[in-house]
N, C-alpha and C. Protein backbone atom coordinates (compact mmCIF):
# COMPACT_ATOMS: atom_id res chain seq x y z
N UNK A 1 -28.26 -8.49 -11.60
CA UNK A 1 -27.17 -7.76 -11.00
C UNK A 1 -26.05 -8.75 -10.63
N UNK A 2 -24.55 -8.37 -10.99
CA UNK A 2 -23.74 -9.16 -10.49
C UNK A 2 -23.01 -8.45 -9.46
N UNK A 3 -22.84 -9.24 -8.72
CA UNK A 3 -22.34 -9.04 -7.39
C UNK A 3 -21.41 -9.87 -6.80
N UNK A 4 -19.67 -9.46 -6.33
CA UNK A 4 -18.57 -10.32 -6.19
C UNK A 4 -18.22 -9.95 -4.70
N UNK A 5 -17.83 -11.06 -4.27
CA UNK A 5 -17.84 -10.52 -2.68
C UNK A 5 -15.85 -11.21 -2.56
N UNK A 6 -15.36 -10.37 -1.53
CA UNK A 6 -14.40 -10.80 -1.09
C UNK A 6 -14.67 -11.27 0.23
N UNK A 7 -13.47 -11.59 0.99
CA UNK A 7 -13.93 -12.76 2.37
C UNK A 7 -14.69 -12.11 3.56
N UNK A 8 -13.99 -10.33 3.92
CA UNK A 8 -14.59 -9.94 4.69
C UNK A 8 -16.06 -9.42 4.83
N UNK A 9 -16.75 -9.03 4.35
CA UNK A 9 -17.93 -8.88 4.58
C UNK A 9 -18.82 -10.49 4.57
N UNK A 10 -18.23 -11.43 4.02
CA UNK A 10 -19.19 -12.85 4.37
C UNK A 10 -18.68 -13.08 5.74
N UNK A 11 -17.64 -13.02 5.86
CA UNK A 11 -16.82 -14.18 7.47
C UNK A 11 -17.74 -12.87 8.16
N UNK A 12 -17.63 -11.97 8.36
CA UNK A 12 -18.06 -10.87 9.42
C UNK A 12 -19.61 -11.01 9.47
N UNK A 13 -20.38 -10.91 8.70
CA UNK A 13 -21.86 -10.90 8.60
C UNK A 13 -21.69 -12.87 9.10
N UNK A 14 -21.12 -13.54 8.70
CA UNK A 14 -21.00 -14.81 9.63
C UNK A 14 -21.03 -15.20 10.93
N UNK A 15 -20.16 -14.19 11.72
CA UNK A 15 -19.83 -14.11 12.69
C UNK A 15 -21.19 -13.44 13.53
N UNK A 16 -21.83 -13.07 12.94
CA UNK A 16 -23.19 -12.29 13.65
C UNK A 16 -24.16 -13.02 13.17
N UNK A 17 -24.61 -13.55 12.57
CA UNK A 17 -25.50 -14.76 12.04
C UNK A 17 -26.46 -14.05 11.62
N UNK A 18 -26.14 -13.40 10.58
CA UNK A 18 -26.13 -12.54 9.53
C UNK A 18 -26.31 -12.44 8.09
N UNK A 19 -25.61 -13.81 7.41
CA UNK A 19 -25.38 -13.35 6.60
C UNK A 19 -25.99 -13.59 5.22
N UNK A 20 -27.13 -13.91 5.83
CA UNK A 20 -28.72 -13.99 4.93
C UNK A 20 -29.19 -12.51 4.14
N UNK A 21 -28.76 -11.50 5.18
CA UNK A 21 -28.77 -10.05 4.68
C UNK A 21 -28.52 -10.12 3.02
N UNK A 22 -27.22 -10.52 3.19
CA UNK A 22 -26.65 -10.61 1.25
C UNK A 22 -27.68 -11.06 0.69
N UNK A 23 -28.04 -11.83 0.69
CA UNK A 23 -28.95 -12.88 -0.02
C UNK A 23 -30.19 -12.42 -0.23
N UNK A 24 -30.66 -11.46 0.72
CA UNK A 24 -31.92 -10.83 0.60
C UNK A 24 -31.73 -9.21 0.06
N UNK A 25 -30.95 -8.96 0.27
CA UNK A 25 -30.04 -8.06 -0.86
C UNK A 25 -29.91 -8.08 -2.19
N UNK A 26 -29.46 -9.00 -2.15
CA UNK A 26 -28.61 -9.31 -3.72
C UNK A 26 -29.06 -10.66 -4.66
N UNK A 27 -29.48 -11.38 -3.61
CA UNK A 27 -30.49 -12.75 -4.59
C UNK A 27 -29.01 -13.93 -4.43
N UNK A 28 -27.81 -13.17 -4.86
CA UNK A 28 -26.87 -13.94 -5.68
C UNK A 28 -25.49 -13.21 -5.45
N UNK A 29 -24.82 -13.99 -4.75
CA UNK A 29 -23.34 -13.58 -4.93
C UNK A 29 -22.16 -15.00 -5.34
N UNK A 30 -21.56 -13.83 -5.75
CA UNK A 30 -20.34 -14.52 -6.68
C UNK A 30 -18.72 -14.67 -5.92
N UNK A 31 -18.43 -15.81 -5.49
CA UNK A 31 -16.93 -15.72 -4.78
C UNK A 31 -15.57 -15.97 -5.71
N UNK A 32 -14.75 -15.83 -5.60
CA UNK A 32 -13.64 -16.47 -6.29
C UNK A 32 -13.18 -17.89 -5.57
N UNK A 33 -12.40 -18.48 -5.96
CA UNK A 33 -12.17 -19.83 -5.51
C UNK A 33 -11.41 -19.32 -4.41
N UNK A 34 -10.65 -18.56 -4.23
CA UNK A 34 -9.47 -18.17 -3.13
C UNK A 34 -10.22 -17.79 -1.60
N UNK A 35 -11.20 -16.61 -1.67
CA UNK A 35 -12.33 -16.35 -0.96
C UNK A 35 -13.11 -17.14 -0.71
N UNK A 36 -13.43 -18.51 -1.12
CA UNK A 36 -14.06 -19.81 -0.78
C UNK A 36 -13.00 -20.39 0.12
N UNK A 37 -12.00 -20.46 -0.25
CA UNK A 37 -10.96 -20.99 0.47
C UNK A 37 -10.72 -20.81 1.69
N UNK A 38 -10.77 -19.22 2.10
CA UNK A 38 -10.13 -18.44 3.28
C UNK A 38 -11.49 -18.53 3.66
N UNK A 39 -12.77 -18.37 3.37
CA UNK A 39 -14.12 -18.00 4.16
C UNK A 39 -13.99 -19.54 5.23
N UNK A 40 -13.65 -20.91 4.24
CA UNK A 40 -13.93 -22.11 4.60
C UNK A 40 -12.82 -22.84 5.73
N UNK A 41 -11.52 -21.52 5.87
CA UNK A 41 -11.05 -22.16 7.02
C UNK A 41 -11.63 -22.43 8.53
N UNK A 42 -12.56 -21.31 8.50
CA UNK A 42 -13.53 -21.91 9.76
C UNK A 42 -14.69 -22.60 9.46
N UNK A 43 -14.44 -24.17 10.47
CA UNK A 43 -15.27 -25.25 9.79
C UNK A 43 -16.59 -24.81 9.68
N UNK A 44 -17.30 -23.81 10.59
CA UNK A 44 -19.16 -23.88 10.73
C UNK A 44 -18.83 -22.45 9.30
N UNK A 45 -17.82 -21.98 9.25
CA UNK A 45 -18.14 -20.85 7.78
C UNK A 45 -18.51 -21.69 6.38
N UNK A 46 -17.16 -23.25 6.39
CA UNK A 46 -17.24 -23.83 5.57
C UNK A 46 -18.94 -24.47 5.36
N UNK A 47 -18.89 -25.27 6.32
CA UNK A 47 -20.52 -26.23 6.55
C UNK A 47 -21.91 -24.81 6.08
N UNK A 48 -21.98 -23.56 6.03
CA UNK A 48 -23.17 -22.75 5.42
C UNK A 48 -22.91 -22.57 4.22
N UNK A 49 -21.72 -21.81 4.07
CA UNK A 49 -21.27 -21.96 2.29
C UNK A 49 -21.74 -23.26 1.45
N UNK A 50 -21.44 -24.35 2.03
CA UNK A 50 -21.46 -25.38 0.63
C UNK A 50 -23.19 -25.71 1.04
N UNK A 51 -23.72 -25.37 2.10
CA UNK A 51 -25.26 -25.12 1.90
C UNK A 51 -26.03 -24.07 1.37
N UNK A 52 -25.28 -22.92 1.04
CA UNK A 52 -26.24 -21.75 0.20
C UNK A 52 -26.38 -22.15 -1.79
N UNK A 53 -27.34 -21.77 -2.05
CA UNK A 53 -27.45 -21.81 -3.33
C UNK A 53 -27.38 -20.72 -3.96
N UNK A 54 -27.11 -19.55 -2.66
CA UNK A 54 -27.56 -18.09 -3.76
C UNK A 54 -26.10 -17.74 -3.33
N UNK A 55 -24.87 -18.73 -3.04
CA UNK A 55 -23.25 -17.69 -2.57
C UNK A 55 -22.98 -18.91 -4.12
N UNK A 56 -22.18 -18.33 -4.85
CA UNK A 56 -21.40 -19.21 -5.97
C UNK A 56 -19.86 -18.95 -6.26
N UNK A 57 -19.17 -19.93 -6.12
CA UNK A 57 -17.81 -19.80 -6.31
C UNK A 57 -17.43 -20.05 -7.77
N UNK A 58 -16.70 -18.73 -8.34
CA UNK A 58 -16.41 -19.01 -9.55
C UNK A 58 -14.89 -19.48 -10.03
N UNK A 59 -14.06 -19.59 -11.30
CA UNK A 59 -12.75 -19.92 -11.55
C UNK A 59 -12.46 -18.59 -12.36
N UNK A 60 -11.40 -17.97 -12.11
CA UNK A 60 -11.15 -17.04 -13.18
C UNK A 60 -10.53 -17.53 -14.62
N UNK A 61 -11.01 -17.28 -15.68
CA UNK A 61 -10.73 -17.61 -17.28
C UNK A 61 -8.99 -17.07 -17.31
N UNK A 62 -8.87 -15.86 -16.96
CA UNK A 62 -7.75 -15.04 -17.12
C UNK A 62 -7.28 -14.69 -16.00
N UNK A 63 -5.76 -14.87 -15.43
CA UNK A 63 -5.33 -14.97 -14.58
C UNK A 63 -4.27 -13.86 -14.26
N UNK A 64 -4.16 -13.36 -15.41
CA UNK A 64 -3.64 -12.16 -15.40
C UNK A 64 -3.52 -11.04 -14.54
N UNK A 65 -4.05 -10.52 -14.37
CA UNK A 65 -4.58 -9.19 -13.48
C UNK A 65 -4.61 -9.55 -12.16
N UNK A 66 -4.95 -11.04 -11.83
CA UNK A 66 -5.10 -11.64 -10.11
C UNK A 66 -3.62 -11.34 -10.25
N UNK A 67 -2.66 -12.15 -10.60
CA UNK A 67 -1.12 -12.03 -11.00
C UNK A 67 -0.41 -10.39 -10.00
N UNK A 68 -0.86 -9.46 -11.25
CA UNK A 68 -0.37 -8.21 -11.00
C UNK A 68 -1.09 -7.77 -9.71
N UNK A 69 -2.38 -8.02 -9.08
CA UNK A 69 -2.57 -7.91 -7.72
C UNK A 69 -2.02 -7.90 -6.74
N UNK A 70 -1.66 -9.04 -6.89
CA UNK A 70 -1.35 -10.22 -6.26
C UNK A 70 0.54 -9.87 -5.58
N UNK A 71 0.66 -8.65 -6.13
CA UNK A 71 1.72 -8.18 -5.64
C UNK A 71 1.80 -6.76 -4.66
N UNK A 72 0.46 -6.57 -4.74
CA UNK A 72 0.17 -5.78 -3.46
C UNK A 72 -0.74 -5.75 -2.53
N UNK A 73 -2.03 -6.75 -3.16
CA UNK A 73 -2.64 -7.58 -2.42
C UNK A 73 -2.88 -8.50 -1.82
N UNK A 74 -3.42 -9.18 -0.79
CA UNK A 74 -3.75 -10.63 -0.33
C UNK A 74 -4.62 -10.92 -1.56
N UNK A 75 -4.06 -12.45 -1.87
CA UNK A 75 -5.06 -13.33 -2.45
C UNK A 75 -6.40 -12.96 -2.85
N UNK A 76 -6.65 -13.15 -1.84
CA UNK A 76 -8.51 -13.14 -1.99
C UNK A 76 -9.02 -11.92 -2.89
N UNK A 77 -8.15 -10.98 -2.05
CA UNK A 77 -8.85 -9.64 -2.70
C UNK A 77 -8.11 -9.90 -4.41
N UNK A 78 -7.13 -9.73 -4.43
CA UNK A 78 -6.74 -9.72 -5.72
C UNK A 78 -7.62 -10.80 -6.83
N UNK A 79 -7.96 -11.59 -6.23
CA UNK A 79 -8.66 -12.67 -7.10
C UNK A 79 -10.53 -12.31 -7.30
N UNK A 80 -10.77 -11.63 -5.77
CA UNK A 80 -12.17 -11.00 -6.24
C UNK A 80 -12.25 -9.80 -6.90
N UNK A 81 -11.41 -8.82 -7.30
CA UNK A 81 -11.12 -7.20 -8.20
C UNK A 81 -10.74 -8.24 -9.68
N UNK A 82 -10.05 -9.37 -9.77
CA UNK A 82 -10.09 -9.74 -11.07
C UNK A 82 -11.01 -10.07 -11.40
N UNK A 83 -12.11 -11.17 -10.59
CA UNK A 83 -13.36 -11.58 -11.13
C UNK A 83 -14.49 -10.96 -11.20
N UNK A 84 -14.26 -9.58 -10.65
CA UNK A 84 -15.42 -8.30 -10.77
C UNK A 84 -14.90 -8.04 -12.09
N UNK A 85 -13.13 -7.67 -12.31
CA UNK A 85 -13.79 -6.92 -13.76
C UNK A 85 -13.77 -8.14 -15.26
N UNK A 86 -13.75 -9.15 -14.74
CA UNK A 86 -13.76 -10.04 -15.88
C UNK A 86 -15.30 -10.75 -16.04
N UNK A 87 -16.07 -10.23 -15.00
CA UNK A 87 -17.63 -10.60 -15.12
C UNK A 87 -17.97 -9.12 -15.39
N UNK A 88 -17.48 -7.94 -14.77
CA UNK A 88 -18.44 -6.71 -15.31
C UNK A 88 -19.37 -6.45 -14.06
N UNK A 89 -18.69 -6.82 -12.96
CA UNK A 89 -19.88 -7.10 -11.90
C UNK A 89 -20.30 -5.32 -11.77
N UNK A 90 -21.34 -5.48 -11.04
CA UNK A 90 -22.54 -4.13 -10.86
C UNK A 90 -21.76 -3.70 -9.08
N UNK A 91 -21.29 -4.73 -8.52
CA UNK A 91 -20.62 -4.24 -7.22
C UNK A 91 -19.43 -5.30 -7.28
N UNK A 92 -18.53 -4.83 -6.36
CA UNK A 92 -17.98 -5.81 -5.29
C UNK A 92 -18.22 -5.52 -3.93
N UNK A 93 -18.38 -6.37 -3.38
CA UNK A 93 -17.93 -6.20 -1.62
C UNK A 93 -16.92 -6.35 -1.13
N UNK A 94 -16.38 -4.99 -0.55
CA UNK A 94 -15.08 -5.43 0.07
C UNK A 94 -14.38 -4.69 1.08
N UNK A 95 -14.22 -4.45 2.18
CA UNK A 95 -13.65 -3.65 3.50
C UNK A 95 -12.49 -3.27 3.38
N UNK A 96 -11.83 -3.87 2.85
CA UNK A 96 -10.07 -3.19 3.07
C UNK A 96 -9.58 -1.94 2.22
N UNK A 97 -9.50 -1.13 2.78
CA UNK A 97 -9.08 0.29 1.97
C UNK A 97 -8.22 -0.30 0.98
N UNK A 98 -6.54 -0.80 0.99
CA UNK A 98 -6.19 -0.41 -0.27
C UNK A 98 -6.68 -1.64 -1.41
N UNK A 99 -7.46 -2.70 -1.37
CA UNK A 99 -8.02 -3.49 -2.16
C UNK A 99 -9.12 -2.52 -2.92
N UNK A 100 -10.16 -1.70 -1.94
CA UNK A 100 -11.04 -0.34 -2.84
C UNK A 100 -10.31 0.15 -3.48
N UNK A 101 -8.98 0.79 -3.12
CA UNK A 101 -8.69 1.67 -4.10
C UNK A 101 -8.15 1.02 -5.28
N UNK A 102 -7.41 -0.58 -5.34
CA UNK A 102 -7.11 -0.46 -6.49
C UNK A 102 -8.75 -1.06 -7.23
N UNK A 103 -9.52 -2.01 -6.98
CA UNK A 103 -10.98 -1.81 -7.65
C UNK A 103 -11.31 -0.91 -8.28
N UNK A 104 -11.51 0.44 -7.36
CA UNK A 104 -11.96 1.61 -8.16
C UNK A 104 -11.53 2.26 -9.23
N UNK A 105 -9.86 2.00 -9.01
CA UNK A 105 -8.77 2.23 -10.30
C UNK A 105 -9.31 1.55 -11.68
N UNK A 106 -9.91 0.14 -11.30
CA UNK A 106 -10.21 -0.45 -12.66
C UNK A 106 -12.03 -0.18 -12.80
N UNK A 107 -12.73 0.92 -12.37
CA UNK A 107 -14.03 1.14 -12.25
C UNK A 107 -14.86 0.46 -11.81
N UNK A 108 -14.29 -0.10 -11.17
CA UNK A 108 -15.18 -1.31 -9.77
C UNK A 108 -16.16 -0.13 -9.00
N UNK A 109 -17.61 -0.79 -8.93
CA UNK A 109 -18.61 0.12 -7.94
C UNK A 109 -17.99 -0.80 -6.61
N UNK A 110 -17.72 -0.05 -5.73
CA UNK A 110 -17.03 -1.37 -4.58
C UNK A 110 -18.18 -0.50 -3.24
N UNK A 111 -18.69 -1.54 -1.96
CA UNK A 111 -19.37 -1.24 -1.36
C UNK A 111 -18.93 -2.10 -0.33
N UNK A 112 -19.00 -2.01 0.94
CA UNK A 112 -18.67 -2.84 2.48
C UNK A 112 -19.66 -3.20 3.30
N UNK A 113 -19.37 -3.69 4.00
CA UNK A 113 -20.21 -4.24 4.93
C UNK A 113 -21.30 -2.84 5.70
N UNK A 114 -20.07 -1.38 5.77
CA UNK A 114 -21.03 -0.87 6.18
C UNK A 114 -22.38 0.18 5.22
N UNK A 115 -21.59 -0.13 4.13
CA UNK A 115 -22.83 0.28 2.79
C UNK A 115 -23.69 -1.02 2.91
N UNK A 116 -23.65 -2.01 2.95
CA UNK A 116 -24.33 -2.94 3.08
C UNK A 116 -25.31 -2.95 3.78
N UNK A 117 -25.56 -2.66 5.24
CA UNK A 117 -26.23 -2.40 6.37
C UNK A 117 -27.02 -1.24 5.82
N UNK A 118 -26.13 0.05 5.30
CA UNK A 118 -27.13 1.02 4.85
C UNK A 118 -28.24 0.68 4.08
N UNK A 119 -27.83 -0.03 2.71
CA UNK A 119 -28.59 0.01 1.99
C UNK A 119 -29.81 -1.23 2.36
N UNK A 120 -29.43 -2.29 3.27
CA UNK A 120 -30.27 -3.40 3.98
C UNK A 120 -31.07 -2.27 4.58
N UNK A 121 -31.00 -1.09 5.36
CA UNK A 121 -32.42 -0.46 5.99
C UNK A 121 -33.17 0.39 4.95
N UNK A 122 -32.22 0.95 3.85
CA UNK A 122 -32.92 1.68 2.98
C UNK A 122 -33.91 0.79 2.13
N UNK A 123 -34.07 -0.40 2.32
CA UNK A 123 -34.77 -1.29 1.64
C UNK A 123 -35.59 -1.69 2.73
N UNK A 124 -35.66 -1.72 3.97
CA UNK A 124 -36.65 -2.01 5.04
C UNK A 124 -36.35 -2.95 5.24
N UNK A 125 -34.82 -4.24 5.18
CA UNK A 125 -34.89 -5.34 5.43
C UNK A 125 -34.24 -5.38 6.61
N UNK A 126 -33.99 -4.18 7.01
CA UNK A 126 -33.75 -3.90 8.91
C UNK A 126 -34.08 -2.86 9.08
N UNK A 127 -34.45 -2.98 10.78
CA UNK A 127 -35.41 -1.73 11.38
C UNK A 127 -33.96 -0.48 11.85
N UNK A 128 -32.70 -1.18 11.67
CA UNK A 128 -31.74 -0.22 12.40
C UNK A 128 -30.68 -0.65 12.13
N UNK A 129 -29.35 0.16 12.11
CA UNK A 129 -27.89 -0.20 11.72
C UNK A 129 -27.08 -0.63 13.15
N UNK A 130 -27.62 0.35 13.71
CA UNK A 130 -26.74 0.77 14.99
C UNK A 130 -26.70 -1.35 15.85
N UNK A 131 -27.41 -1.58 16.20
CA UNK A 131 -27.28 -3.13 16.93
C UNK A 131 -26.62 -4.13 16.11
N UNK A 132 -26.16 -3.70 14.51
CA UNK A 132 -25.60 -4.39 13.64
C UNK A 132 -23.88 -4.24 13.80
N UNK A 133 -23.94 -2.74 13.63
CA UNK A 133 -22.58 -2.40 14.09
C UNK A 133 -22.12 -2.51 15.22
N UNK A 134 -22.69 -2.66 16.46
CA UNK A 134 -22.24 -3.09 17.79
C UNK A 134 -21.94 -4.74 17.76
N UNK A 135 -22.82 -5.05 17.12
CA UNK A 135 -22.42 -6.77 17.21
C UNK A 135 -21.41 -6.87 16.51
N UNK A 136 -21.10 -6.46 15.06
CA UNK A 136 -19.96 -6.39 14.30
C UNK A 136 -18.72 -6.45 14.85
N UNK A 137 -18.49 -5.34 15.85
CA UNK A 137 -17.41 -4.93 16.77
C UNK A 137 -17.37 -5.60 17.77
N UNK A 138 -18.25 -5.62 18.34
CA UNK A 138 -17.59 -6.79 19.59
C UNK A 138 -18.01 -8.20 19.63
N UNK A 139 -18.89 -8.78 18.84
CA UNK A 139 -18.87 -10.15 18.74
C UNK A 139 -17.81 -10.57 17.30
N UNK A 140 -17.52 -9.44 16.20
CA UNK A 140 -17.20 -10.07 15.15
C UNK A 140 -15.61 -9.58 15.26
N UNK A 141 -15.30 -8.75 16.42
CA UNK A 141 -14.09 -8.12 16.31
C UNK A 141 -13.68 -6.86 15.43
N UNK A 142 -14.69 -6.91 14.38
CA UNK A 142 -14.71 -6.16 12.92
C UNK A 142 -14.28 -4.39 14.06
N UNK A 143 -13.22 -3.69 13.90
CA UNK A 143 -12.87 -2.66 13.68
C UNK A 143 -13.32 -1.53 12.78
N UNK A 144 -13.90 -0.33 13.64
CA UNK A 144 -14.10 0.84 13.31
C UNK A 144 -14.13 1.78 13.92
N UNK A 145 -13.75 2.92 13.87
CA UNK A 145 -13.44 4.08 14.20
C UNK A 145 -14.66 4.37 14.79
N UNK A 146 -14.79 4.87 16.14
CA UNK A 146 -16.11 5.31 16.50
C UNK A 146 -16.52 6.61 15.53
N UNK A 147 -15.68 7.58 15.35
CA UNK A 147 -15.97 8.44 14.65
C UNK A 147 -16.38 8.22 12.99
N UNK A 148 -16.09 7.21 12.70
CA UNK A 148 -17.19 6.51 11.65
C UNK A 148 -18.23 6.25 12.30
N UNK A 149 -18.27 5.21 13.47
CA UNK A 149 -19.79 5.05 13.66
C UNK A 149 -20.60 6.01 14.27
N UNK A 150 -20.41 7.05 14.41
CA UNK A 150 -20.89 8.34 14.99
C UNK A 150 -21.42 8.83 13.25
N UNK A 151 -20.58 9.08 12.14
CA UNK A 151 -21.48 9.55 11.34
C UNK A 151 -22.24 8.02 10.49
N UNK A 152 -22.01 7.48 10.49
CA UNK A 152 -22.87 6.08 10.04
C UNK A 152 -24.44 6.60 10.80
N UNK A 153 -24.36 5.97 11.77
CA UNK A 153 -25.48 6.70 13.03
C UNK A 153 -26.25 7.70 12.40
N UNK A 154 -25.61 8.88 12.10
CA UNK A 154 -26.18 10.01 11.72
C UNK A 154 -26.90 10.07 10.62
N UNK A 155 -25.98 9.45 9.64
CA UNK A 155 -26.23 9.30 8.21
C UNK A 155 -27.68 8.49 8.27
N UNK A 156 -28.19 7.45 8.87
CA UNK A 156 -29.14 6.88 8.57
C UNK A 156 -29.97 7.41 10.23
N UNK A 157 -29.74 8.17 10.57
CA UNK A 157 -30.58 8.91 10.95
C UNK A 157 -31.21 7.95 12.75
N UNK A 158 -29.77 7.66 13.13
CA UNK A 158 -30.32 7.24 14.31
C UNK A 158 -28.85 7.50 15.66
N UNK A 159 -28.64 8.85 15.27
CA UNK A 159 -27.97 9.58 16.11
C UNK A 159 -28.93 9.65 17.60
């Protein structure tokens, strides 16, 4: 499975000391050089990155498409929606609404931090979402609508 992550769901699952989840998830994720960049402006983000063997930073072949992004996106994202569809990846990870929508435009399966958490309990590699998303928010700052986390909650069944 390939799997491309943009900055927010690593720095955030960082920020909660966390972000082993991916890894036991996914085996293997794929960064762009730009998203290496921005993950590594905070020094203890930088110092785990260049210690994982299963996060890999790639170069894009074709630069094209980051280009045309790159005019309505930040960096990062634009450079991880190019290297999803120039690998064919099976996901990206990525939080920011209009970076999903243009992904999905080019048939990107795109998934977030809080599909992430879902699918981490639907696999039993956590007993619960809810203490994930509280830490998220107030230790990671990460923003959400309670009325998302009211049906999140629900959805996995711990209303």
């Amino acid at each position: 499975m390939i799997v491309v992550s943009d900055t927010s769901p690593i720095s955030n699952l960082l920020q909660i000391d966390e972000a082993d989840l991916l890894c036991r998830l996914f085996h293997k994720i794929i960064i762009p050089a730009e998203v290496f960049a921005e993950i590594c402006k905070i020094e203890s983000h930088k110092e785990f990155l260049t210690k994982q063997d299963w996060i890999e930073t790639a170069t894009l072949s074709d630069t094209h498409l980051r280009n045309i992004l790159a005019k309505d996106l930040d960096s990062g994202e634009a450079e991880a929606i190019a290297l999803a569809v120039e690998l064919k990846a099976d996901y990206l990870l990525m939080d920011e609404t209009k970076g999903r929508r243009f992904a999905e435009n080019y048939g990107i399966k795109v998934t977030g931090i809080l599909g992430v958490l879902i699918k981490a309990k639907e696999e039993g590699l956590i007993v619960e979402v809810k203490s994930y998303l509280l830490r998220l928010v107030n230790d990671a700052g990460f923003w959400l609508n309670p009325k998302v986390i009211e049906k999140i909650l629900e959805f996995v069944n711990e209303k």
